[in-house]
C-alpha atoms as a PDB file:
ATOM      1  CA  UNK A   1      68.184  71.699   0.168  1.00  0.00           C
ATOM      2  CA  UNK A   2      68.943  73.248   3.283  1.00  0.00           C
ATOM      3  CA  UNK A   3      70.016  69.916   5.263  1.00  0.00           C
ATOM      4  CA  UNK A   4      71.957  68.990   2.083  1.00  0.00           C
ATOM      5  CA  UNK A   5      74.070  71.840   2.225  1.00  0.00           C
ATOM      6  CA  UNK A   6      74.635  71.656   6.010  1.00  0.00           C
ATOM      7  CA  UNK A   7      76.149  67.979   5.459  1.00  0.00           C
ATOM      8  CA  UNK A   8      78.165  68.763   2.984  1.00  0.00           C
ATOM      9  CA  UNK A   9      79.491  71.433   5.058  1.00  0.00           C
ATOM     10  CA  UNK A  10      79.655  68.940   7.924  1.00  0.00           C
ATOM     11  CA  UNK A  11      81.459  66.446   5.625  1.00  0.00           C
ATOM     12  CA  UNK A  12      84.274  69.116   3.999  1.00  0.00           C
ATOM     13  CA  UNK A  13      85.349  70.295   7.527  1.00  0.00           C
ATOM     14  CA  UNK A  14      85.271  66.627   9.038  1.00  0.00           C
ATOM     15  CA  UNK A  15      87.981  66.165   5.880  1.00  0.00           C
ATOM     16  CA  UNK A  16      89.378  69.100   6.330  1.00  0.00           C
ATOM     17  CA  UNK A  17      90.168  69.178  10.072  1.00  0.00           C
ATOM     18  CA  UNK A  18      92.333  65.783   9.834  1.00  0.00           C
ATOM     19  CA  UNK A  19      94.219  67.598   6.262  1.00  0.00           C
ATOM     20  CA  UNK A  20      95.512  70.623   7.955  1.00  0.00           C
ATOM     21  CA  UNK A  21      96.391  68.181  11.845  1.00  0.00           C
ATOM     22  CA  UNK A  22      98.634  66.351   9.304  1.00  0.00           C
ATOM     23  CA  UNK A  23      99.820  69.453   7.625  1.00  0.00           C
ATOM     24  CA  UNK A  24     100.729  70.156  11.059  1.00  0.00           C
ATOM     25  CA  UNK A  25     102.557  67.574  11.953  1.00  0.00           C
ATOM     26  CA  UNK A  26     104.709  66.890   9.280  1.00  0.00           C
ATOM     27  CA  UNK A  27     105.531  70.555   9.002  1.00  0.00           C
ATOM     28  CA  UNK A  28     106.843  70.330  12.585  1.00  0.00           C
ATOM     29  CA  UNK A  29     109.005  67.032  11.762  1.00  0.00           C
ATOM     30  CA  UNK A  30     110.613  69.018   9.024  1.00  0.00           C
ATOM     31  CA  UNK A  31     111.483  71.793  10.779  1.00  0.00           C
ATOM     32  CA  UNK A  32     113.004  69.622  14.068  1.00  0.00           C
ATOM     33  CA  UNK A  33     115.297  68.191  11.409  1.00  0.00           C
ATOM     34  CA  UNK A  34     116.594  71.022   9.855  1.00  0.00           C
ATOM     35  CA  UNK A  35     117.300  72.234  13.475  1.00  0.00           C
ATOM     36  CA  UNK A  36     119.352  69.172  14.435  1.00  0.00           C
ATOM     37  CA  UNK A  37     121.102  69.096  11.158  1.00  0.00           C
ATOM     38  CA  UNK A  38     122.141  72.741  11.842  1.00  0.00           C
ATOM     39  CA  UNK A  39     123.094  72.302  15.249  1.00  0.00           C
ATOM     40  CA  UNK A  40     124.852  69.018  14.724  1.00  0.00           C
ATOM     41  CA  UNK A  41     126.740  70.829  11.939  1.00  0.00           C
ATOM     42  CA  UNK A  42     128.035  73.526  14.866  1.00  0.00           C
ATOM     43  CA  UNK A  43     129.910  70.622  16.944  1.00  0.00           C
ATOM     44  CA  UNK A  44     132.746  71.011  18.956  1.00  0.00           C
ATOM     45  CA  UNK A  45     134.963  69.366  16.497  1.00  0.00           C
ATOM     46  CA  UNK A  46     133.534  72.124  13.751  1.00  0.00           C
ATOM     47  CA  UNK A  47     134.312  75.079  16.210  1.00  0.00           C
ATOM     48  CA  UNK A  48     137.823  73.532  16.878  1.00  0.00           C
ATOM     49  CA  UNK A  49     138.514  73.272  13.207  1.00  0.00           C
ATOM     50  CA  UNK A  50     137.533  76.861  12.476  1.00  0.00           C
ATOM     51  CA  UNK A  51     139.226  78.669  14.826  1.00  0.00           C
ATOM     52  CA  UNK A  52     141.845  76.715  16.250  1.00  0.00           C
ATOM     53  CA  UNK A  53     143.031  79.594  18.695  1.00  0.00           C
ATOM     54  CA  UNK A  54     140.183  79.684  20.386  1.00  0.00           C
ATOM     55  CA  UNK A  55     140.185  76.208  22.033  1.00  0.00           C
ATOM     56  CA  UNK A  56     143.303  75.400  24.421  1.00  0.00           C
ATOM     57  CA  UNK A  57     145.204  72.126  23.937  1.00  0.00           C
ATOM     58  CA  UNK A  58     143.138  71.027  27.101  1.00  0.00           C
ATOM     59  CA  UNK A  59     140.312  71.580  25.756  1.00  0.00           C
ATOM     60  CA  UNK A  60     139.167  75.280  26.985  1.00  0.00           C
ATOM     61  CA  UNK A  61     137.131  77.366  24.403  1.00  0.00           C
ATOM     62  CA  UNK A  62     137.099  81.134  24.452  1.00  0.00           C
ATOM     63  CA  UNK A  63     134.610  82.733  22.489  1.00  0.00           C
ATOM     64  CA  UNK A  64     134.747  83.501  18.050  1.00  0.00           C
ATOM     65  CA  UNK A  65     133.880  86.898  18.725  1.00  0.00           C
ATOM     66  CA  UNK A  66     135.255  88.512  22.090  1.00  0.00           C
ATOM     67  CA  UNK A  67     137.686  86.311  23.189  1.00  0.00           C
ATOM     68  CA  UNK A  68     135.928  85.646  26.342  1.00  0.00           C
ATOM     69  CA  UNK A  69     136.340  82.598  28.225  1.00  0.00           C
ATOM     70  CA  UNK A  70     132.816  82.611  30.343  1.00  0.00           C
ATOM     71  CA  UNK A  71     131.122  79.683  28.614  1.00  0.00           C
ATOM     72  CA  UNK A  72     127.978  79.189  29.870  1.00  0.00           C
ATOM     73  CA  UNK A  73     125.579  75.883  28.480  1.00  0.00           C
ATOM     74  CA  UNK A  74     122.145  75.691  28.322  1.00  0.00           C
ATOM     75  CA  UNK A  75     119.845  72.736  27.337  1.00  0.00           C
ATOM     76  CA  UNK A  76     117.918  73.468  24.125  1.00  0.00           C
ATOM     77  CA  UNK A  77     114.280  72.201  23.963  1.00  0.00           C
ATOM     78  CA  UNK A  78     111.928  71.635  21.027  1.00  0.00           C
ATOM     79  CA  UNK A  79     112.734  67.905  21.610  1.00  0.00           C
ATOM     80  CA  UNK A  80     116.435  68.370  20.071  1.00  0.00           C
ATOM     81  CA  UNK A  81     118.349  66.624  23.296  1.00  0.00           C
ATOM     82  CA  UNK A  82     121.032  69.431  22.636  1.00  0.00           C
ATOM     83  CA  UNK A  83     123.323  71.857  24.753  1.00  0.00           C
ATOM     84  CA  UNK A  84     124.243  75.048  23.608  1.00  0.00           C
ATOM     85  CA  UNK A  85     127.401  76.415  24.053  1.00  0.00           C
ATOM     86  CA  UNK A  86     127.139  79.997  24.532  1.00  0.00           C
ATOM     87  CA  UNK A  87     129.770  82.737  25.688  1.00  0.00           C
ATOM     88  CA  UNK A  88     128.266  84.649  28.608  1.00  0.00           C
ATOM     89  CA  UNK A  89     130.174  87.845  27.728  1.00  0.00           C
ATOM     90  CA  UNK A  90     128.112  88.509  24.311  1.00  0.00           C
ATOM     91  CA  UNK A  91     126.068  85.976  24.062  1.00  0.00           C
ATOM     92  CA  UNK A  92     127.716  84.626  20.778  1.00  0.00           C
ATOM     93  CA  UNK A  93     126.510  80.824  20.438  1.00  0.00           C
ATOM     94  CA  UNK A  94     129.806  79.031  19.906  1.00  0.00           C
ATOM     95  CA  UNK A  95     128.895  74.916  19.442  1.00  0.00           C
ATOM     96  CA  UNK A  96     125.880  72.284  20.309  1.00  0.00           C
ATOM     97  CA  UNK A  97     126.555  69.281  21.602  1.00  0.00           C
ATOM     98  CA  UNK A  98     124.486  66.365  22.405  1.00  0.00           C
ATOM     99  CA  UNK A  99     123.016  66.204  26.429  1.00  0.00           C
ATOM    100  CA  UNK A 100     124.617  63.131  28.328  1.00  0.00           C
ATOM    101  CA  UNK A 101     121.536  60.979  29.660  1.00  0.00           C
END
């Protein structure tokens, strides 16, 4: 009775293990999209729209909040292939855009 019970402990966790691994991994496939859909969503083109006086004719962009013109970029990882626009002042992210390869 003993053994019995040991393999069918051995059997639920040898299902289980491979359940939760694909849990896993679609969980993080969901989440990377709804990252890149909200930081494609923030483009350049969207910041320009919203507050046109806050991006020069020649293409300068002061910041939505302070009206600083610092702009710093920094990649984003998680596998997005993203920049962040970000004003160095406050810290206020501003756009994404996509990294040039």
């Amino acid at each position: 009775m003993e053994i019995m019970l040991e393999h069918f402990v051995q059997l639920a966790l040898s299902a289980f293990v491979p359940l939760v691994l694909v849990a896993t991994f679609i969980f993080i496939i969901r989440t990377n999209r709804k990252q890149m859909a909200a930081m494609q969503a923030q483009s350049f083109a969207a910041y320009k729209q919203a507050h046109p006086g806050r991006v020069s004719h020649d293409g300068h962009v002061r910041c939505k909040e302070c009206g600083g013109g610092n702009i710093g970029i920094e990649r984003v990882m998680n596998r997005t292939f993203m920049r962040r626009h970000f004003c160095r002042t406050d810290g206020t992210t501003l756009y994404y855009s996509k990294e040039q390869t």
